[in-house]
Structure formats: C-alpha cells, structure tokens
C-alpha atoms as a PDB file:
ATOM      1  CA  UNK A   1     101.910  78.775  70.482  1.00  0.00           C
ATOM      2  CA  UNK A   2     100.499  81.054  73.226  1.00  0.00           C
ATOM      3  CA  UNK A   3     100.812  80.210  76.643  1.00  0.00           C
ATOM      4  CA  UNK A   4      97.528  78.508  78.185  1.00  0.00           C
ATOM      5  CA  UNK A   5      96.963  81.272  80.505  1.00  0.00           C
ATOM      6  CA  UNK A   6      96.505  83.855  77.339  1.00  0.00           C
ATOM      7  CA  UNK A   7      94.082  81.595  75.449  1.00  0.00           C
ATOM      8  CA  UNK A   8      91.210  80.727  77.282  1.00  0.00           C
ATOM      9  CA  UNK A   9      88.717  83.976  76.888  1.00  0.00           C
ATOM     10  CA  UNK A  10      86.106  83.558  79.430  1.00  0.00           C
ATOM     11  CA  UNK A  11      84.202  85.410  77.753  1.00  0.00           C
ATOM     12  CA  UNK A  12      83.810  85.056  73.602  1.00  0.00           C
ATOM     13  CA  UNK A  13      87.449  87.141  72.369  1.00  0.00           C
ATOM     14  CA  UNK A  14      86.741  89.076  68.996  1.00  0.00           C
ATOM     15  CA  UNK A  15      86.354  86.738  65.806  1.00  0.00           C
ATOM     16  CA  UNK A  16      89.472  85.451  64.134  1.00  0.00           C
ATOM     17  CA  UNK A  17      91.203  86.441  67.761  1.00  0.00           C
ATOM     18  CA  UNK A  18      91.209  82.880  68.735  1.00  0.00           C
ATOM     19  CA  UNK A  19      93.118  81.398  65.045  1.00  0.00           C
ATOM     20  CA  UNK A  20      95.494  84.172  65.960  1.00  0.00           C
ATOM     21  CA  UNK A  21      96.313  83.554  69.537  1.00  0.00           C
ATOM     22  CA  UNK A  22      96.227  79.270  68.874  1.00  0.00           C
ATOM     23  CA  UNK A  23      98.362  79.526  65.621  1.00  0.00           C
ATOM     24  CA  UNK A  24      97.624  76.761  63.239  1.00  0.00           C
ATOM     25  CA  UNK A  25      96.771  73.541  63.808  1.00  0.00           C
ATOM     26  CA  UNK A  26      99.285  71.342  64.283  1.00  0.00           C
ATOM     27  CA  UNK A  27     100.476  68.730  61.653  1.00  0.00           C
ATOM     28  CA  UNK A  28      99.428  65.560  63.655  1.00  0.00           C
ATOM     29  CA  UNK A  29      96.334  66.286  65.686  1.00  0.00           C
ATOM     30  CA  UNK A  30      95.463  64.335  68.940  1.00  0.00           C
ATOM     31  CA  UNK A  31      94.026  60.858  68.759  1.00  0.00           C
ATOM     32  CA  UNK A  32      89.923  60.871  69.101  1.00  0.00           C
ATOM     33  CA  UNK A  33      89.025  60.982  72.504  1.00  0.00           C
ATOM     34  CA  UNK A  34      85.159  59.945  73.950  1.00  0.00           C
ATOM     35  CA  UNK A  35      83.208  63.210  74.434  1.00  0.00           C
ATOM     36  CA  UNK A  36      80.971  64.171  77.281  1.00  0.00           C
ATOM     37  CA  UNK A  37      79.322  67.100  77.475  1.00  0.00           C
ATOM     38  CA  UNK A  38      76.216  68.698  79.878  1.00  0.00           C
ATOM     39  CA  UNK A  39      75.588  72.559  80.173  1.00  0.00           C
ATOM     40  CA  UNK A  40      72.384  74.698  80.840  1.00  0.00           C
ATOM     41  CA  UNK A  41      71.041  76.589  77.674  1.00  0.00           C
ATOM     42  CA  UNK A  42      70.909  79.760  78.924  1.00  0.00           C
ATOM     43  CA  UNK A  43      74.522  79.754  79.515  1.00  0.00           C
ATOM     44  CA  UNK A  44      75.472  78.516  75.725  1.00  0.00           C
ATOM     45  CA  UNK A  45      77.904  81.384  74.733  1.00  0.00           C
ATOM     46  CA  UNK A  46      80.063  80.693  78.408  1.00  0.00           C
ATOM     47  CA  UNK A  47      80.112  76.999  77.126  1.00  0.00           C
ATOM     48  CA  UNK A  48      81.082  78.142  73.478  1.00  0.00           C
ATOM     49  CA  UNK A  49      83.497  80.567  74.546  1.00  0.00           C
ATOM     50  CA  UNK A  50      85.460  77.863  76.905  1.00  0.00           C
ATOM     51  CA  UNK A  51      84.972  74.266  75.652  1.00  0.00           C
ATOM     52  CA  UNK A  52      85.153  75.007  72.000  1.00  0.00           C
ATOM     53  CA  UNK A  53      88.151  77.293  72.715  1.00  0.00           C
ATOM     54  CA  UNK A  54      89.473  73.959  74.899  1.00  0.00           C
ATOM     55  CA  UNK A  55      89.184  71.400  72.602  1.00  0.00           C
ATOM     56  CA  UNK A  56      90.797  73.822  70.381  1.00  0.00           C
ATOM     57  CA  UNK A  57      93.886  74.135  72.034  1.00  0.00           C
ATOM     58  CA  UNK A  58      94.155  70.759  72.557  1.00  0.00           C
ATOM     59  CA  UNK A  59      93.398  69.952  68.921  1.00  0.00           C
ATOM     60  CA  UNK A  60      90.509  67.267  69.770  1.00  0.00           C
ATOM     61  CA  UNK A  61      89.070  65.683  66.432  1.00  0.00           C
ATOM     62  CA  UNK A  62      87.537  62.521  65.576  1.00  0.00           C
ATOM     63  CA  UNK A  63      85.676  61.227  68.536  1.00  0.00           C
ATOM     64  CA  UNK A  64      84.894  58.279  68.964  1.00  0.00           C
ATOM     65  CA  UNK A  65      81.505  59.106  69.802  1.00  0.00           C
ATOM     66  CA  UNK A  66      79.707  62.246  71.747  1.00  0.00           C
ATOM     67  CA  UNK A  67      77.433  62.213  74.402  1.00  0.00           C
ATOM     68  CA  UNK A  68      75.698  65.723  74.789  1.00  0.00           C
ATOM     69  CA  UNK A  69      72.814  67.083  77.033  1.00  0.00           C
ATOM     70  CA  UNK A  70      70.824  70.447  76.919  1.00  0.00           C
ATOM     71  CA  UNK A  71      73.182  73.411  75.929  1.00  0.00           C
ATOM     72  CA  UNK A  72      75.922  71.315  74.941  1.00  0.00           C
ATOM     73  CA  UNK A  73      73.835  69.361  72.471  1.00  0.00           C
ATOM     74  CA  UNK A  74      74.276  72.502  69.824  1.00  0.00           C
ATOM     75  CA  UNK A  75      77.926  71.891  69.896  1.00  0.00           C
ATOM     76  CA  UNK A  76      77.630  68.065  69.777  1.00  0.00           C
ATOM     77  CA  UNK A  77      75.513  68.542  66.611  1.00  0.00           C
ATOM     78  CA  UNK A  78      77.537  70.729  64.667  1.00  0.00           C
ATOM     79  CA  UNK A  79      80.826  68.922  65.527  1.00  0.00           C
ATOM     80  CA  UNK A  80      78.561  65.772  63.807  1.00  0.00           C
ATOM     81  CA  UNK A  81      77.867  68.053  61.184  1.00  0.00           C
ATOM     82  CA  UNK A  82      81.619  68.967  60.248  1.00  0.00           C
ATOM     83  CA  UNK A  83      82.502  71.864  61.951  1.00  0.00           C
ATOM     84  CA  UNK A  84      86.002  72.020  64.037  1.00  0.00           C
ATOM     85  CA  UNK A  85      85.565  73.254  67.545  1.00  0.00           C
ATOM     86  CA  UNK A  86      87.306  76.205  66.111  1.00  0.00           C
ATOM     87  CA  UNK A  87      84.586  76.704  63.739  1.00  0.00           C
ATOM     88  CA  UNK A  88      81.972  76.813  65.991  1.00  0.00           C
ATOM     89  CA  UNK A  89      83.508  79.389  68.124  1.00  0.00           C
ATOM     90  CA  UNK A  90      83.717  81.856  65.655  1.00  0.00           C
ATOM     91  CA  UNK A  91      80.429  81.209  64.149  1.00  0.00           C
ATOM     92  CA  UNK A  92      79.479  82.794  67.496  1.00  0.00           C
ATOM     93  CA  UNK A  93      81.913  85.328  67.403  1.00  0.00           C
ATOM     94  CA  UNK A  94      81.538  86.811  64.073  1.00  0.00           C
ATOM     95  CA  UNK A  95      77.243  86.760  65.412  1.00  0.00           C
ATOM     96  CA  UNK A  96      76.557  84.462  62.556  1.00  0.00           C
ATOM     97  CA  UNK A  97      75.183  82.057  65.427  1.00  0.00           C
ATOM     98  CA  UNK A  98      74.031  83.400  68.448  1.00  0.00           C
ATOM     99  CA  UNK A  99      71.874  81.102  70.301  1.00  0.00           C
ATOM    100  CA  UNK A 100      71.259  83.166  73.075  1.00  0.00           C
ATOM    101  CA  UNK A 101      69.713  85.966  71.165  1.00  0.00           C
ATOM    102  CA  UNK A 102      67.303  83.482  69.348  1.00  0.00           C
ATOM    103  CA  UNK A 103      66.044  82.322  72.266  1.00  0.00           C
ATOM    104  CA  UNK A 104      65.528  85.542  74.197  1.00  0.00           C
ATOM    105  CA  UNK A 105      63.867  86.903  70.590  1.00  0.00           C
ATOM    106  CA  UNK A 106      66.763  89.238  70.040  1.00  0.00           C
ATOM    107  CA  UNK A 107      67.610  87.940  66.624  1.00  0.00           C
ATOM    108  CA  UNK A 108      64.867  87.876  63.768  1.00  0.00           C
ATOM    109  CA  UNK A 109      64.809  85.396  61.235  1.00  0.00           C
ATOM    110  CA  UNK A 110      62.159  84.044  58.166  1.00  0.00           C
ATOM    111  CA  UNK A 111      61.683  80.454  58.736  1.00  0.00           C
ATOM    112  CA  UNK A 112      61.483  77.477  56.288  1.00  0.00           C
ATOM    113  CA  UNK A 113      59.381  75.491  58.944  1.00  0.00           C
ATOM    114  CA  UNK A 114      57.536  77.291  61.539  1.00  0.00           C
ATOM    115  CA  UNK A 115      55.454  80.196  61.676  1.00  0.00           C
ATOM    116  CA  UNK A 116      55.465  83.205  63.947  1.00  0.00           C
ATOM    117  CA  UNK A 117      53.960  82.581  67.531  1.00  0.00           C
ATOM    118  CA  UNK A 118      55.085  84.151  71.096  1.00  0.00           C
ATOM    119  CA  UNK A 119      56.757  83.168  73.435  1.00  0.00           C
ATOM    120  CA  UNK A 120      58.268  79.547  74.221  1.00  0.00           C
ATOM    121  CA  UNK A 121      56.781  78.338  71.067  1.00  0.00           C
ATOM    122  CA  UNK A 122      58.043  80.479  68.330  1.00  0.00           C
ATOM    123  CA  UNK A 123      61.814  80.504  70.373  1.00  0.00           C
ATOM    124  CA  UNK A 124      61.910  77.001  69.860  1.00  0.00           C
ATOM    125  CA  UNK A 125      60.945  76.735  66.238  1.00  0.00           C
ATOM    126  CA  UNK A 126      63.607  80.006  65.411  1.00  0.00           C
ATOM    127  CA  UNK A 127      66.039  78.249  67.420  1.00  0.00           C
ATOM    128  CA  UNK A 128      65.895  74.592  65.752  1.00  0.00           C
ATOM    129  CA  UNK A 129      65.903  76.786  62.294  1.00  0.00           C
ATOM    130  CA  UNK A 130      69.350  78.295  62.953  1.00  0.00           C
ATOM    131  CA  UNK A 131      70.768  74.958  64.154  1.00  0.00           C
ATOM    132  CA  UNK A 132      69.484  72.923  61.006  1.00  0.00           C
ATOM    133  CA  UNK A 133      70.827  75.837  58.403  1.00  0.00           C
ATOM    134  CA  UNK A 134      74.345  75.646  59.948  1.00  0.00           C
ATOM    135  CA  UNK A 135      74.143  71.983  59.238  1.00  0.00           C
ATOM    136  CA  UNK A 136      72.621  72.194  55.696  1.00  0.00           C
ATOM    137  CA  UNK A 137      75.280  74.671  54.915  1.00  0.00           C
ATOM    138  CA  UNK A 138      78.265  72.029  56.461  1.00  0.00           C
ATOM    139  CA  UNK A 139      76.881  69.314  54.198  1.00  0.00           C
ATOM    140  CA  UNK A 140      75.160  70.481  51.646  1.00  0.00           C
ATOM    141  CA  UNK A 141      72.479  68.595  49.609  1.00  0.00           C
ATOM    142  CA  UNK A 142      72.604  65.249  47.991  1.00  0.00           C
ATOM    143  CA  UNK A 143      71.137  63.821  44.673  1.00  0.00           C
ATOM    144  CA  UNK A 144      67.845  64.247  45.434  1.00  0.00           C
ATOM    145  CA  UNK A 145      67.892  65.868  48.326  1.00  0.00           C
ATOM    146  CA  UNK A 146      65.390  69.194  48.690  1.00  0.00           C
ATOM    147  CA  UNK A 147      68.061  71.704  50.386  1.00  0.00           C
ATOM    148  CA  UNK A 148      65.112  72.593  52.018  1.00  0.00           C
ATOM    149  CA  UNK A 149      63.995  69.717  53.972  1.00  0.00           C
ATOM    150  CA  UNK A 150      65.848  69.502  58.026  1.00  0.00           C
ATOM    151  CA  UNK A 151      69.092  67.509  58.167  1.00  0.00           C
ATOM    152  CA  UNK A 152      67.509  63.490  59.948  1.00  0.00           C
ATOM    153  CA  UNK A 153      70.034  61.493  61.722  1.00  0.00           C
ATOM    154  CA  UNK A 154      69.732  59.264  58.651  1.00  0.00           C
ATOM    155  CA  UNK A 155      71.214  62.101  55.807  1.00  0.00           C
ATOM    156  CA  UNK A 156      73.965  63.426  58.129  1.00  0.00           C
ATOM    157  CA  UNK A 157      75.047  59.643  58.692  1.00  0.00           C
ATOM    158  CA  UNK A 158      75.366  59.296  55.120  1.00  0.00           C
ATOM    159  CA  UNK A 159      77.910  62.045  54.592  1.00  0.00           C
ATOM    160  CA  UNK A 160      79.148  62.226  58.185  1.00  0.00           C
ATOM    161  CA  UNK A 161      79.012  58.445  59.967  1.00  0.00           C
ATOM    162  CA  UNK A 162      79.671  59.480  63.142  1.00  0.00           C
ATOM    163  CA  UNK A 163      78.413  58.397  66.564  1.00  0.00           C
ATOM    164  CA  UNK A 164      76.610  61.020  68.876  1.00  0.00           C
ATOM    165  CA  UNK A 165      73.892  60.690  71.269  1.00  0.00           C
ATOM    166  CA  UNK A 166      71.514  64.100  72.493  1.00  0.00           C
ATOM    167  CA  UNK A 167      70.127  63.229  76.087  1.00  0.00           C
ATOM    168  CA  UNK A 168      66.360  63.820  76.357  1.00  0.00           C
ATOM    169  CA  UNK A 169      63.527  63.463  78.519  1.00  0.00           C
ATOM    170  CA  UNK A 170      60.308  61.479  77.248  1.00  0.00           C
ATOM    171  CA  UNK A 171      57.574  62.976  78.988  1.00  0.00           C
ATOM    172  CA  UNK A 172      55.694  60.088  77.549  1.00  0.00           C
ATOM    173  CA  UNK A 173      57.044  57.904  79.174  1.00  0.00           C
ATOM    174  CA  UNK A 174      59.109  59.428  81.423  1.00  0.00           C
ATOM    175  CA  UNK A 175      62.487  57.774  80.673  1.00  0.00           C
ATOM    176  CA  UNK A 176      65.825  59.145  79.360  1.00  0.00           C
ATOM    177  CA  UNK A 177      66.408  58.255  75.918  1.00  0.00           C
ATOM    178  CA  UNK A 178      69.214  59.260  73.748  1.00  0.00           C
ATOM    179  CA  UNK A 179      68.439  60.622  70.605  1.00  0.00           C
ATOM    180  CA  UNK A 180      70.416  59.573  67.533  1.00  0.00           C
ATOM    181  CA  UNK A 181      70.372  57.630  64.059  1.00  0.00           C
ATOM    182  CA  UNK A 182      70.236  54.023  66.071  1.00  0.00           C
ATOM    183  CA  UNK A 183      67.006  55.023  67.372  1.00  0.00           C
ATOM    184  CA  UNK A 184      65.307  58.014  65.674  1.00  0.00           C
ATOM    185  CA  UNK A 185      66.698  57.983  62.234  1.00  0.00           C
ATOM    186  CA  UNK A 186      63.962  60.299  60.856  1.00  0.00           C
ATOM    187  CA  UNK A 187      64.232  62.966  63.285  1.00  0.00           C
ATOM    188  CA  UNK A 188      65.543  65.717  62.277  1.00  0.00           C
ATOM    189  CA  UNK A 189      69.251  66.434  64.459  1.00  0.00           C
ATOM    190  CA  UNK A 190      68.315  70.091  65.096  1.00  0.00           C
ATOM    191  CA  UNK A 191      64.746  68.962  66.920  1.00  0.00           C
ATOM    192  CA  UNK A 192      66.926  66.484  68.900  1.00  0.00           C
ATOM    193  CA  UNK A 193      68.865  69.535  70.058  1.00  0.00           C
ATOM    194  CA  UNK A 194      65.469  71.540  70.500  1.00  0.00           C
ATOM    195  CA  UNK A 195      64.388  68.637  72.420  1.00  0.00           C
ATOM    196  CA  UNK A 196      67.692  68.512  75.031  1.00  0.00           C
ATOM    197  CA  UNK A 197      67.577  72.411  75.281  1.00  0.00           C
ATOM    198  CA  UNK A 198      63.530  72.596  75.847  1.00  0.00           C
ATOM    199  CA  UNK A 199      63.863  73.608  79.232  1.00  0.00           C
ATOM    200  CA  UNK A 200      60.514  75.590  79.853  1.00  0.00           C
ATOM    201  CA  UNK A 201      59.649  78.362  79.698  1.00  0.00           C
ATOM    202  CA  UNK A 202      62.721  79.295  77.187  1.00  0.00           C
ATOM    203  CA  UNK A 203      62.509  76.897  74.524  1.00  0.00           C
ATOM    204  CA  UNK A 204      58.418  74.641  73.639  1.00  0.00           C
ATOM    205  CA  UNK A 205      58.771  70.914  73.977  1.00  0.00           C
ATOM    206  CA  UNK A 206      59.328  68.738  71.252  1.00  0.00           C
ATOM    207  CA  UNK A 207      56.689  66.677  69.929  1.00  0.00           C
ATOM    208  CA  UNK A 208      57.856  63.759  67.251  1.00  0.00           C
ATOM    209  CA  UNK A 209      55.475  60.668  66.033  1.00  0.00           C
ATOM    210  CA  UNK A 210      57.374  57.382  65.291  1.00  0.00           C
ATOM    211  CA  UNK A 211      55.993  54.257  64.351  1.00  0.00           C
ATOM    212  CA  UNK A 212      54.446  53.673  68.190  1.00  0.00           C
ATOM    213  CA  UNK A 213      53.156  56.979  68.168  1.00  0.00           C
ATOM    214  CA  UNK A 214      53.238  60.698  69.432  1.00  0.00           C
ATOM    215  CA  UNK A 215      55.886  61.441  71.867  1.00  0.00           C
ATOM    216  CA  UNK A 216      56.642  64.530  73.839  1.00  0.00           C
ATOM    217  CA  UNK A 217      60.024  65.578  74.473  1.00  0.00           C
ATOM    218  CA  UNK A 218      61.708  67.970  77.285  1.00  0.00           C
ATOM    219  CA  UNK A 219      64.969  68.760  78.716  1.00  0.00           C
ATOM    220  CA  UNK A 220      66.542  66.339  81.548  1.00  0.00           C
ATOM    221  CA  UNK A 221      67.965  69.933  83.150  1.00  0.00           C
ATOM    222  CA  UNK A 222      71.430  70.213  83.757  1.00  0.00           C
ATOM    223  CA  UNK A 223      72.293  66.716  86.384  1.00  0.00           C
ATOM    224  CA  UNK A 224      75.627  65.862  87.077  1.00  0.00           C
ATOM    225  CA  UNK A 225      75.604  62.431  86.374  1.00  0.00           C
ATOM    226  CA  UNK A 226      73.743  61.595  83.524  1.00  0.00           C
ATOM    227  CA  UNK A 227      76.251  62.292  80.617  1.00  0.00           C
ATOM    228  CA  UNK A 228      78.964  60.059  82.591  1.00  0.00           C
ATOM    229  CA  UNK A 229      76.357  57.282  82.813  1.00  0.00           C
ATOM    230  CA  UNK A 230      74.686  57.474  79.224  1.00  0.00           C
ATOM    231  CA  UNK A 231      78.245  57.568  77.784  1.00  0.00           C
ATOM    232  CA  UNK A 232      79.186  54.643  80.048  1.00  0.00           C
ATOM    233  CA  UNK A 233      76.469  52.372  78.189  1.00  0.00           C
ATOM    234  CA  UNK A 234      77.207  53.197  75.120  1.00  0.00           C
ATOM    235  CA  UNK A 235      80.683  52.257  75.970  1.00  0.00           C
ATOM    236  CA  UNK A 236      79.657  48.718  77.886  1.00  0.00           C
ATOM    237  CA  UNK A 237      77.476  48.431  74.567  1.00  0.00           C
ATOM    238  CA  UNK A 238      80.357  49.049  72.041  1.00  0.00           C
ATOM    239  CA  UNK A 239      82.599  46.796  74.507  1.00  0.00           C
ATOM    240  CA  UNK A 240      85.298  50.007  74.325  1.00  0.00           C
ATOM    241  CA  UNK A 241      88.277  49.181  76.596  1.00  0.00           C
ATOM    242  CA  UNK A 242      90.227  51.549  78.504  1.00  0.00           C
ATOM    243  CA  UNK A 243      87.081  53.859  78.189  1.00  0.00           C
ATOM    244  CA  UNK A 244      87.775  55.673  81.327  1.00  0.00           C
ATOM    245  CA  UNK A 245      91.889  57.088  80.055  1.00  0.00           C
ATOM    246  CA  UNK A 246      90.078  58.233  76.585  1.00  0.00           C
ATOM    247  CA  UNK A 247      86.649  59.642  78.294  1.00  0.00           C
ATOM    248  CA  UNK A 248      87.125  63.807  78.383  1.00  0.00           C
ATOM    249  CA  UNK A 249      84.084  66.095  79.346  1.00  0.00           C
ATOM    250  CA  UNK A 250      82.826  69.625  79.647  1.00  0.00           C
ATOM    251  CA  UNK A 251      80.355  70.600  82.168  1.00  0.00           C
ATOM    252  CA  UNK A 252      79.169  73.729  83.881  1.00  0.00           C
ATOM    253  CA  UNK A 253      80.531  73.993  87.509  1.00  0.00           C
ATOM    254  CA  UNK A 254      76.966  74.974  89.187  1.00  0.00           C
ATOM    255  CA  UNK A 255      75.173  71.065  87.893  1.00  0.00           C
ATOM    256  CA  UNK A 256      73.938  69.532  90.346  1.00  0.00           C
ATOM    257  CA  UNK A 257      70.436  68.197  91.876  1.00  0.00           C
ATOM    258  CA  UNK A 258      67.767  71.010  91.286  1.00  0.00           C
ATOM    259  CA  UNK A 259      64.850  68.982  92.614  1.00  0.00           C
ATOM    260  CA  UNK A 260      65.274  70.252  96.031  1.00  0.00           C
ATOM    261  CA  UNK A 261      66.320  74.378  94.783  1.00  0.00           C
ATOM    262  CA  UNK A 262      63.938  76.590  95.736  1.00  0.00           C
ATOM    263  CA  UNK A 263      62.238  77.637  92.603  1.00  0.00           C
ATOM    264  CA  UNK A 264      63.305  74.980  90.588  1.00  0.00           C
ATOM    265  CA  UNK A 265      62.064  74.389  86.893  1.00  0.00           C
ATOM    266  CA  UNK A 266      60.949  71.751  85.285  1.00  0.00           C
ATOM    267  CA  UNK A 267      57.936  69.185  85.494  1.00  0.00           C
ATOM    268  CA  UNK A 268      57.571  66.992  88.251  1.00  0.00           C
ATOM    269  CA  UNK A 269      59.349  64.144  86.069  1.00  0.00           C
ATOM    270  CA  UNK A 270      62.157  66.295  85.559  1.00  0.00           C
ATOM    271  CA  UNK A 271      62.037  67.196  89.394  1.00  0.00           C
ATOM    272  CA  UNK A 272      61.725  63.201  90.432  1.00  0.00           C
ATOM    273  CA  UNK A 273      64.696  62.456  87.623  1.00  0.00           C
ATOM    274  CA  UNK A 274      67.260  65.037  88.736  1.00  0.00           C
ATOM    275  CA  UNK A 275      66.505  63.826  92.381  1.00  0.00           C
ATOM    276  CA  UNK A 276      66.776  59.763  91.448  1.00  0.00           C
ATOM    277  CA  UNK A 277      70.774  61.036  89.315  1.00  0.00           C
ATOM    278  CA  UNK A 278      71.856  63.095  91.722  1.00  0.00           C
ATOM    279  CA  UNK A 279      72.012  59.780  94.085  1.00  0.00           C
ATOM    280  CA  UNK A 280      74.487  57.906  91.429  1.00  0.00           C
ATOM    281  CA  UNK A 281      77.633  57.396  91.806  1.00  0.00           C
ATOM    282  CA  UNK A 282      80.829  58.512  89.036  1.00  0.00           C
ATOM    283  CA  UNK A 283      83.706  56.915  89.180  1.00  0.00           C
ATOM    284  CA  UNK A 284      86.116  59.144  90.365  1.00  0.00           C
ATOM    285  CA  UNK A 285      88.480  58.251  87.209  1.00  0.00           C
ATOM    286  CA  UNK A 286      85.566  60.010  84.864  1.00  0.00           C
ATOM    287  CA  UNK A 287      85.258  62.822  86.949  1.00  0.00           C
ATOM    288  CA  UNK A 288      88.855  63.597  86.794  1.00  0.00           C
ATOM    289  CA  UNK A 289      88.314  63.774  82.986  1.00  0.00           C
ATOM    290  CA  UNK A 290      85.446  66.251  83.715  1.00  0.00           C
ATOM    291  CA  UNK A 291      86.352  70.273  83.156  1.00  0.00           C
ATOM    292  CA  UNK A 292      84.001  72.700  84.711  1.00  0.00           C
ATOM    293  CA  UNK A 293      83.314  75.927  83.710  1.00  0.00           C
END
C-alpha cells in the first residue's frame, strides 16, 4: 500500500489515480465507526478530494449512523445510497458529479423536476437533480416504483436501512432539525441535502409541506459544534456506549462562529444560531476524533 504521505491529493488526483495509489481493499475492512461530518458548500470538491480519499484509506464502511451538515450532506447521502467513499471520489473525478459547477451554472442539465429560472432558484433545483439521479442509479427502482419519481427517506430505507441525519435550519420555526426517515419519511433525500447546502445566495431554500404544514428550510452555515452535538443525541437516544472511541469526523479547518464576521451570510436566525453554538462546549475526546481540512 502507498505510504500516507503519497495518498492524500489535496486537490482531486486524476480518476482511477486514487484505486491505483490505495491498492485494493483489504479482505477484512474496519469495524463501522459513528460519522460526523460539517463543511461549507462552496468548498465541496476540497471535502471530496480529502475525506472521501480518508475514509478510503482507512477502509471505513458500515456506520453506525451519519450525522452530516451543509456540504458534507452530499457525501452523507450517497454513502446512504450505496456508494463507497471510493466511489464518490471518482464520480467527481471522472466529472460525472461536479457539484461545484452545478451550482455556479457551469454544468447544464434537462431536469425531471424543475424548470429553468436564474439564479439561486434554478441552482438549487439542478443541484438536488444531480444528487437524486446518482441515487436512483445506486438503487434502482422497485416493483412499482416510477424510476422517475425522487428517492424519500422511506424508498432508500427499504433497500438501504441505514441511519443518517442532514442538519437543517427551520426558518419556520427557527430550530435545528435533522432531516431523515424518523422524521420526514416523504421527503425526498436529495431536497434534505438541498436544504443543508441552501446557504443563500448559492443554492434557494427549501420549502416542504408535512402534515402541520408548509415549512421553509435553510442552511445552519458551517458551526463548529453542531454535528458533535446532534450526533451526541442521537447517541444518548440510541443509548450507544463507548460513543466517544467509535465517533470519527471531517470538518473544514476555517468553522467557526460567523455571526460576528464582517460580511457574514445568512438570515438573522442563522446569525443568532451560529452565535448561541459557537458558546457550546465539545468534549475534548470528540474533538480529537475531528480531522480538519
């Protein structure tokens, strides 16, 4: 196997470079870890190129369940979806999948389910297109199933039962909520990742009506904390022990507290939220489980 020095790229390495350089997987892959995972959107191939080509190395599979915010929520749902961290790295390479270019309008595509508007709109609606095809193409379509209709929480659970949890911001109400088949099984999983990435004015908010009625969803913005602390409920929920020794994350080494940056964007809730997480405390046992890029 290459020497650790010689495999992380930086920047995204050729495709079928990385299979080359890694070797092949090895025989007994490591035991499922807990995933955490928080990184802007307009720094998605950095986070591609360097957590995907991580958890590669280290041959991560089967978590026990993913907690993922903003940029990192495109990776969270396509590891639910099937795809190997090695997978999704060269989906970007080979420029199948380049989320950057939908959402600066670089890359053209014909929708299923939104028409053509400017700006912040019509990057959102090309953006959530590309995510849900990648998953329809992982998992295919049921009896029944129109191959046409967005991937819910509630078909990807039948075929893929796995736990994962997107991190968004109800402007509603103005509370975090995490975004999954417990609590929005009808949502589709690629407007739960619009919803985490919406960060304005690069990708619309996400409106979605459940059975208490229209809610508006936006990005939380990139705060150090809150990935550490959603993951830690879900863990006090699941009553997980030894959470902190199987807890590994991925973050981007600029998060922090925007409220008070000069500039700063986001709606006042965001700006009131990223002030009230950047006062909370992580252990320092979780942190050390924390890679920054």
């Amino acid at each position: 196997m290459a020497e650790t020095k010689n495999v992380f790229p930086g920047d995204l390495i050729p495709a079928g470079e990385l299979s080359r350089r890694l070797g092949p997987s090895p025989s007994k892959p490591t035991p499922g870890r807990f995933l955490i995972m928080d990184y802007p959107i307009k720094s998605i191939d950095r986070f591609i190129a360097n957590a995907c080509t991580h958890m590669a190395f280290a041959n991560y599979v089967n978590f026990g369940f993913t907690v993922a915010n903003e940029g990192a929520a495109v990776v969270a749902a396509l590891l639910a979806a099937g795809y190997t961290p090695r997978e999704i790295y060269e989906l970007r390479a080979s420029g199948k999948f380049i989320p950057i270019d939908l959402i600066e309008a670089k890359t053209k595509i014909t929708g299923r389910f939104h028409v053509q508007k400017k700006g912040a709109d019509h990057k959102g609606l090309r953006f959530r297109e590309a995510v849900d095809r990648l998953i329809r193409e992982k998992i295919g379509a049921g009896p029944g199933v129109d191959p046409l209709t967005p991937v819910s929480f509630a078909e990807l659970a039948i075929t893929r039962p796995v736990a994962f949890y997107i991190t968004a911001l109800d402007l509603t109400t103005g509370a975090v909520v995490t975004l999954s088949r417990d609590t929005h099984p009808t949502m589709a999983v690629a407007d739960a990742v619009l919803a985490s990435c919406a960060v304005q004015p690069y990708l619309r908010n996400l409106t979605f009506t459940d059975a208490v009625g229209p809610h508006l969803y936006a990005a939380c913005s990139n705060i150090a904390t809150l990935p550490f602390l959603t993951a830690q409920g879900k863990a006090k929920e699941k009553r997980i022990p030894n959470f902190d020794s199987l807890a590994i994350g991925y973050g981007c080494s600029s998060t922090a507290n925007e409220a008070g940056v000069k500039n700063a964007s986001g709606t006042a809730t965001q700006k009131a939220l990223q002030a009230q997480r950047a006062q909370a405390v992580v252990p320092a046992q979780l942190m050390s489980h924390f890679i920054m890029f």
